[in-house]
C-alpha atoms as a PDB file:
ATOM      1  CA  UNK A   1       5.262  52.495 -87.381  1.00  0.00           C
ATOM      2  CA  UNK A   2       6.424  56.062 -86.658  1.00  0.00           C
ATOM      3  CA  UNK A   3       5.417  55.858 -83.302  1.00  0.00           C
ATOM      4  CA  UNK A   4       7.324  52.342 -82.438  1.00  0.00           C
ATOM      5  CA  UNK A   5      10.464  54.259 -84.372  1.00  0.00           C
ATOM      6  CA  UNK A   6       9.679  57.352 -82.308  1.00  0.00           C
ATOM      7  CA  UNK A   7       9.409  55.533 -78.940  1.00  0.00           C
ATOM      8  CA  UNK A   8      12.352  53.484 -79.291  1.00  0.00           C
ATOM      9  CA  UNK A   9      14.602  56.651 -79.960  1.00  0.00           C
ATOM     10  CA  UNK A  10      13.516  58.167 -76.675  1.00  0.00           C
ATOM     11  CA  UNK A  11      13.836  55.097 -75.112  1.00  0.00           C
ATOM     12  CA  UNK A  12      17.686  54.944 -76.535  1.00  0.00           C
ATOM     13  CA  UNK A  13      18.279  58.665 -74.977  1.00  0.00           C
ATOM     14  CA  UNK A  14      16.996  58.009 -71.810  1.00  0.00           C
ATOM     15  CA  UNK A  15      19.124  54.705 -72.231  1.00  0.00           C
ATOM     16  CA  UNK A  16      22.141  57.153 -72.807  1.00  0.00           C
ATOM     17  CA  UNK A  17      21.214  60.190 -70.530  1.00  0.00           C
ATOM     18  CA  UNK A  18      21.015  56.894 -67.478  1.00  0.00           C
ATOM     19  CA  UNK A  19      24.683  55.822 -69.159  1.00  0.00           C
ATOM     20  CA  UNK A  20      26.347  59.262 -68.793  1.00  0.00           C
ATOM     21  CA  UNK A  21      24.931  59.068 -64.901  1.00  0.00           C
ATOM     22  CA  UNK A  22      26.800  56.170 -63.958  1.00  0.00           C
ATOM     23  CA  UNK A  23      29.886  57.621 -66.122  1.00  0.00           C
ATOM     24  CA  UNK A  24      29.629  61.035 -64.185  1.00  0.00           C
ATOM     25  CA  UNK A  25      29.633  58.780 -60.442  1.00  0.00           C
ATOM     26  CA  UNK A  26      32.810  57.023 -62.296  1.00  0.00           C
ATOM     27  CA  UNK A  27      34.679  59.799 -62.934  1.00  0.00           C
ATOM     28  CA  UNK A  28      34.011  61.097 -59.988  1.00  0.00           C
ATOM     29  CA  UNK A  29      35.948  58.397 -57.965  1.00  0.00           C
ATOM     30  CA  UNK A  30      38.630  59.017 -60.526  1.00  0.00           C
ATOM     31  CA  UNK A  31      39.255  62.345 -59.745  1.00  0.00           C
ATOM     32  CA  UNK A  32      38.984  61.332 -56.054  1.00  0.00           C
ATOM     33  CA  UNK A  33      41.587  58.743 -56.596  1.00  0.00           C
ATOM     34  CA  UNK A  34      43.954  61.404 -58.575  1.00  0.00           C
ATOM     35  CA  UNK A  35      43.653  63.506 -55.441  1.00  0.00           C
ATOM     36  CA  UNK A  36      44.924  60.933 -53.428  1.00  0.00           C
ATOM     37  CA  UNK A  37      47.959  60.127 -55.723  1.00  0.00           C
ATOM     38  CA  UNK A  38      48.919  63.948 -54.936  1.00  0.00           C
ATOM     39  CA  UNK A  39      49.418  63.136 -51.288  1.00  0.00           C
ATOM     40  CA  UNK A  40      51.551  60.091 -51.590  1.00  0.00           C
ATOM     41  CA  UNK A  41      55.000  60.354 -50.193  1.00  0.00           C
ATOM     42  CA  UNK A  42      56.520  57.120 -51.982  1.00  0.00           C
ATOM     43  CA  UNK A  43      57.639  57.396 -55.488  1.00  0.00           C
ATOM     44  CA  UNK A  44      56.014  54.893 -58.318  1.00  0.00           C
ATOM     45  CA  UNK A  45      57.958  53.087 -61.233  1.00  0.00           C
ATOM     46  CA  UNK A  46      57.830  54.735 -64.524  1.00  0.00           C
ATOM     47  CA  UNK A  47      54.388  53.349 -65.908  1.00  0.00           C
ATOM     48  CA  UNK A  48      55.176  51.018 -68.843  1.00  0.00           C
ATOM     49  CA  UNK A  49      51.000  49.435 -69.195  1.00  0.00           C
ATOM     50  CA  UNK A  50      47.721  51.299 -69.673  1.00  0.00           C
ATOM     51  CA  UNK A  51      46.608  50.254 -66.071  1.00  0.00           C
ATOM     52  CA  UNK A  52      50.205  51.220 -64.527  1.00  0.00           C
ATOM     53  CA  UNK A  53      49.628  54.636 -65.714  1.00  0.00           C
ATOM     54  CA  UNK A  54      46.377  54.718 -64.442  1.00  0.00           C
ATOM     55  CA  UNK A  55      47.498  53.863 -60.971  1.00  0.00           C
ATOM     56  CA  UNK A  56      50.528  56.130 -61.301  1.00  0.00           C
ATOM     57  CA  UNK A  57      49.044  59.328 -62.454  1.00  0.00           C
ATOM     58  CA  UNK A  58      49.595  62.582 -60.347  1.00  0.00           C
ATOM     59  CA  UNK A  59      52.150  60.531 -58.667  1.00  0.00           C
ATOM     60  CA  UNK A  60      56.267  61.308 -58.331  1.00  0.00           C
ATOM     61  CA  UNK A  61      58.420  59.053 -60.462  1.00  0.00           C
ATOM     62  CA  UNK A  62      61.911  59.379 -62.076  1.00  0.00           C
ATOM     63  CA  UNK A  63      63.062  57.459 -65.357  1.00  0.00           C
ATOM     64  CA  UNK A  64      66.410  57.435 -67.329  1.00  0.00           C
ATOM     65  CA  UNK A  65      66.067  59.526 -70.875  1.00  0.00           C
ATOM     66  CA  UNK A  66      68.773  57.021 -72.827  1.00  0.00           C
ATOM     67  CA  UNK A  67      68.127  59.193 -76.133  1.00  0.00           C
ATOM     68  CA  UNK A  68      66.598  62.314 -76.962  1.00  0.00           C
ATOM     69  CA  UNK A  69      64.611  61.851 -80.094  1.00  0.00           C
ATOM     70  CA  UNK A  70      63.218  65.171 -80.682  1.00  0.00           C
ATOM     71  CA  UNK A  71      62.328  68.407 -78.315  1.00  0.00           C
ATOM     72  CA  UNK A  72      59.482  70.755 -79.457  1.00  0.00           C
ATOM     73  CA  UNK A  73      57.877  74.152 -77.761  1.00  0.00           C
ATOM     74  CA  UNK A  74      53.828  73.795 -77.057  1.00  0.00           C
ATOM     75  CA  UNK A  75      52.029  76.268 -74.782  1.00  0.00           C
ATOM     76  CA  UNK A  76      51.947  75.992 -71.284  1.00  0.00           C
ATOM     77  CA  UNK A  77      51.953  77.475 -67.779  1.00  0.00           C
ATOM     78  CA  UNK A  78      54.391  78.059 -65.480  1.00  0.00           C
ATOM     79  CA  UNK A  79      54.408  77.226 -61.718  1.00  0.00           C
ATOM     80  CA  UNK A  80      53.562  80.796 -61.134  1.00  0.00           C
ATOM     81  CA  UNK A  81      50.609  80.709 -63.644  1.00  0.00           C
ATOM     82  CA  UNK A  82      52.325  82.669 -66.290  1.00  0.00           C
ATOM     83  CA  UNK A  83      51.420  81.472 -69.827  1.00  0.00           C
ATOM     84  CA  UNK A  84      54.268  80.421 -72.696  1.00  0.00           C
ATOM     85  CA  UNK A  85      56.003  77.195 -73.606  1.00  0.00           C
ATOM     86  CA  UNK A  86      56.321  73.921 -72.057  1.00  0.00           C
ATOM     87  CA  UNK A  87      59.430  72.207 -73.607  1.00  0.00           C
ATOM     88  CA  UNK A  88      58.712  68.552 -74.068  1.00  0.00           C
ATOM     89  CA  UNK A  89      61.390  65.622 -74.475  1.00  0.00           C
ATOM     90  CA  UNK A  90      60.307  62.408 -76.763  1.00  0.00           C
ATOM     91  CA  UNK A  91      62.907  59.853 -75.241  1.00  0.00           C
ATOM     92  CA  UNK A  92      63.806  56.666 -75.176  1.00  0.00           C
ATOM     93  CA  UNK A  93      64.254  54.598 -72.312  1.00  0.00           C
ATOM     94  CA  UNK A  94      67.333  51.647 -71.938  1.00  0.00           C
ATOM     95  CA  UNK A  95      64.907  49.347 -72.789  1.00  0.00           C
ATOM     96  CA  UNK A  96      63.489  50.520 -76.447  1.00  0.00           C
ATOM     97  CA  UNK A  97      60.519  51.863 -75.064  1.00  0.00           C
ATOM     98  CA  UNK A  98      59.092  55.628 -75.496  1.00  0.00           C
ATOM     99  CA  UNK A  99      58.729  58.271 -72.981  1.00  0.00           C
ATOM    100  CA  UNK A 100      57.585  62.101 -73.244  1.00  0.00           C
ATOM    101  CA  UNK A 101      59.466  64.448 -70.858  1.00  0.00           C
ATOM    102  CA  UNK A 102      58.116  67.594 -69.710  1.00  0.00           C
ATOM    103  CA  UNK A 103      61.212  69.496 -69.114  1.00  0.00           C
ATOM    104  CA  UNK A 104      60.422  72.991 -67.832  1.00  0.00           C
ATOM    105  CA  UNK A 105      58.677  75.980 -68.969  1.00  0.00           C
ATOM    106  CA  UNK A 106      59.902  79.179 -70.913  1.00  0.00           C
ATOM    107  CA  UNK A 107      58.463  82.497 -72.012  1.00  0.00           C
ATOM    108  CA  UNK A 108      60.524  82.072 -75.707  1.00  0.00           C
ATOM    109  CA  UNK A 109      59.435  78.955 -77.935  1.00  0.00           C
ATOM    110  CA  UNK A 110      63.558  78.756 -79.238  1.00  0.00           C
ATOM    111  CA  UNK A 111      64.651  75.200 -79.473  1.00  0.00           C
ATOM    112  CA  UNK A 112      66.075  73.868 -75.535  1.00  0.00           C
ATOM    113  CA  UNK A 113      69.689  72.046 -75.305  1.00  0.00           C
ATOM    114  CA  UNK A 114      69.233  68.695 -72.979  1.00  0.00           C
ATOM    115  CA  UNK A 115      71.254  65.090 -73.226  1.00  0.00           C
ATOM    116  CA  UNK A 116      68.701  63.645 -72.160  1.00  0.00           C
ATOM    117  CA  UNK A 117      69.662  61.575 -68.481  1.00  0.00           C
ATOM    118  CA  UNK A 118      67.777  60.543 -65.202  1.00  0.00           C
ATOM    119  CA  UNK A 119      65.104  62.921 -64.062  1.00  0.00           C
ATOM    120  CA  UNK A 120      62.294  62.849 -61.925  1.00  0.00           C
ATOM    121  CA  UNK A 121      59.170  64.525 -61.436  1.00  0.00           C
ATOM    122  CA  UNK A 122      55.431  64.355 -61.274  1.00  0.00           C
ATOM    123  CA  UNK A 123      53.328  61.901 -64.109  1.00  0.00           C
ATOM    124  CA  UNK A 124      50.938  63.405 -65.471  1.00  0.00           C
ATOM    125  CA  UNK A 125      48.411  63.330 -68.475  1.00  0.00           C
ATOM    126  CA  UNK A 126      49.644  63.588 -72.224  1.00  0.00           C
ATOM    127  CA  UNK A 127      47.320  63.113 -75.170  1.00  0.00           C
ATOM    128  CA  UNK A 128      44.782  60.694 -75.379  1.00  0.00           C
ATOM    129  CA  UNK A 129      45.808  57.386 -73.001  1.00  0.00           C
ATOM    130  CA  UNK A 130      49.400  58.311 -72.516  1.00  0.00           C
ATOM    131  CA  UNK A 131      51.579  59.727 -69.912  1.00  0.00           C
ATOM    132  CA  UNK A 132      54.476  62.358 -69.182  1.00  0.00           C
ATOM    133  CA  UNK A 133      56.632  62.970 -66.847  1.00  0.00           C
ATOM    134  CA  UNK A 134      56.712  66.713 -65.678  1.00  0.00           C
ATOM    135  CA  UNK A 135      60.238  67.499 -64.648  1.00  0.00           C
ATOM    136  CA  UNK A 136      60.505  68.881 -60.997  1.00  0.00           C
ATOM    137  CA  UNK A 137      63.384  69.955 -60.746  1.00  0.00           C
ATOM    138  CA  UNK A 138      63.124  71.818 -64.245  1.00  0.00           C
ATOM    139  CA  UNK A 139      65.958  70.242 -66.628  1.00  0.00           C
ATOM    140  CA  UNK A 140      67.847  72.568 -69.679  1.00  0.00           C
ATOM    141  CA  UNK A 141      67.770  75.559 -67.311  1.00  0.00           C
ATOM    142  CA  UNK A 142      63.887  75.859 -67.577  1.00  0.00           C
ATOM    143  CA  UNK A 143      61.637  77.291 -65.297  1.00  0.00           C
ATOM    144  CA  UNK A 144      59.272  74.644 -63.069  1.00  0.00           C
ATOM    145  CA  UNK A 145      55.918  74.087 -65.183  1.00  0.00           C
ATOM    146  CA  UNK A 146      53.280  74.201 -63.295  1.00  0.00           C
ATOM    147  CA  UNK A 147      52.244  70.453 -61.727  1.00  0.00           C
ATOM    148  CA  UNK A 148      49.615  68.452 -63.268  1.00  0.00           C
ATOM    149  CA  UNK A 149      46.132  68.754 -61.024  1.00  0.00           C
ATOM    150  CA  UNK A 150      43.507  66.579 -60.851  1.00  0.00           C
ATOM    151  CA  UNK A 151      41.009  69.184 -61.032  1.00  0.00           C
ATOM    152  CA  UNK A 152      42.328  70.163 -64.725  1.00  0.00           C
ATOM    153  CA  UNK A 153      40.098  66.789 -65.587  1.00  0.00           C
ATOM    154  CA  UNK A 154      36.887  67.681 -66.990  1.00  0.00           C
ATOM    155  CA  UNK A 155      34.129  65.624 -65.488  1.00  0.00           C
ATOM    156  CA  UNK A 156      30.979  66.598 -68.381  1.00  0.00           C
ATOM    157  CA  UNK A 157      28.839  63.933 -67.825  1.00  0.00           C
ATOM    158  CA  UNK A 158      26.242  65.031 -66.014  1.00  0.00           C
ATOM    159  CA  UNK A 159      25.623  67.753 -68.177  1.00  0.00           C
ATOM    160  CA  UNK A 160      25.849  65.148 -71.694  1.00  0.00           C
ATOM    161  CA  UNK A 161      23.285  63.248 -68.840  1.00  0.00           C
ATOM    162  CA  UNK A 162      21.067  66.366 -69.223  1.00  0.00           C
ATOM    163  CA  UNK A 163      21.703  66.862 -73.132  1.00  0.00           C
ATOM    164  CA  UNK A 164      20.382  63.168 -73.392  1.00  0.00           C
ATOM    165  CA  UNK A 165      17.078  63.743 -71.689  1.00  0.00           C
ATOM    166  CA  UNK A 166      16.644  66.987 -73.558  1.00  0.00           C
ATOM    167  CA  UNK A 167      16.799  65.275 -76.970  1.00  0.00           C
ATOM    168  CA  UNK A 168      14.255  62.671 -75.586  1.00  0.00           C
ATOM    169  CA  UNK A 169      11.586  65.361 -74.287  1.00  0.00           C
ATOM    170  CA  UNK A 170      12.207  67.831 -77.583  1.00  0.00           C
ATOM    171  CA  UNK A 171      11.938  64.087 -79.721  1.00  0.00           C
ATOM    172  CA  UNK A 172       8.640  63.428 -77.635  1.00  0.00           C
ATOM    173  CA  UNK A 173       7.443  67.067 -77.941  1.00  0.00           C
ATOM    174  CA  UNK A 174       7.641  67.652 -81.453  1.00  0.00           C
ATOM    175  CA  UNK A 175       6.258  63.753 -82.113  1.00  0.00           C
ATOM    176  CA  UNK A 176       2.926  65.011 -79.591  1.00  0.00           C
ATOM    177  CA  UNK A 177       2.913  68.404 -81.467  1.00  0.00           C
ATOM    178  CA  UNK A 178       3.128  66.739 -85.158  1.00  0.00           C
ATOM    179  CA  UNK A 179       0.112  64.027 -83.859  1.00  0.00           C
ATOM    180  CA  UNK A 180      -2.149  66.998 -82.741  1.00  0.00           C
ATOM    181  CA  UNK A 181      -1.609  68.625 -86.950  1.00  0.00           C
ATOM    182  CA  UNK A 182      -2.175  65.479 -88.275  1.00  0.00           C
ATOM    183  CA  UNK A 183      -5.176  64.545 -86.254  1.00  0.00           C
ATOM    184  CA  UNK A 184      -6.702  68.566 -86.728  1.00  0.00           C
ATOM    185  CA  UNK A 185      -6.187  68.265 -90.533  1.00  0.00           C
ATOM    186  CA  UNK A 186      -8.280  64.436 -90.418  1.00  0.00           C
ATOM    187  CA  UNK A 187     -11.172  66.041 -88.234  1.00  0.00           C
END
């Protein structure tokens, strides 16, 4: 029975390790699409779906801030590469929905005056499935945060590939290693 348990865990690593292969290939014409955005000369709509803001990342767009709901300071970099505070905008558009606003970069964390308004830039990542929109110009008399890149995206799955079929031969190792005690201590 421990064998049949034994063999069916490696089998589910290598199962994984061949998973995070054809994830690494994915992400990899992901990143090449991103890349692409960066050279487009035509502006995109503000994204409103997951797959619109798929299509429109690294991409220039514009939308209308109809209310500021809240500005906070988080770290950032500036155009230049100097490190301190990106000011971001939570807004909401004319039509109810949200939108996060990148407005410009700072060396002091102190609370940023802006109305709010039309304002266009670069979309970039923000969190976990969402967007922003990376003011260029800078808005509130900020200083231009650096762009979002492409190659900021972390492509890891060739190396959780390589973690998989680690686990496997250290599970198939220590199973041949235990086998050999047990069958030393029966002769």
């Amino acid at each position: 029975m421990a064998t049949v348990i034994v063999a069916l865990a490696i089998a589910a690593m290598i199962v994984l390790g061949m998973w995070q292969i054809g994830r690494a290939d994915e992400k990899q014409a992901q990143l090449a699409r991103y890349q692409r955005s960066l050279t487009m000369a035509s502006e995109t709509q503000w994204p409103r779906t997951a797959q619109e803001r798929e299509a429109a990342l690294y991409r220039r767009s514009e939308l209308t801030c109809a209310q500021v709901r809240s500005i906070d300071a988080r770290a950032g970099h500036s155009q230049s590469g100097q490190t301190g505070w990106a000011h971001i905008a939570q807004c909401t558009l004319a039509d109810g929905s949200p939108a996060v606003v990148a407005l410009g970069w700072s060396s002091d964390p102190a609370a940023v005056q802006w109305q709010g308004g039309a304002v266009a830039g670069f979309v970039g990542p923000s969190g976990k499935n969402g967007v922003r929109l990376v003011a260029s110009p800078p808005q509130a008399g900020l200083a231009q945060l650096a762009a979002p890149d492409p190659r900021d995206v972390p492509n890891n799955h060739l190396s959780y590939a390589v973690q998989w079929f680690l686990f496997a031969a250290t599970a198939l190792v220590i199973y041949v290693l235990a086998l050999r005690k047990k069958w030393r201590e029966a002769a």
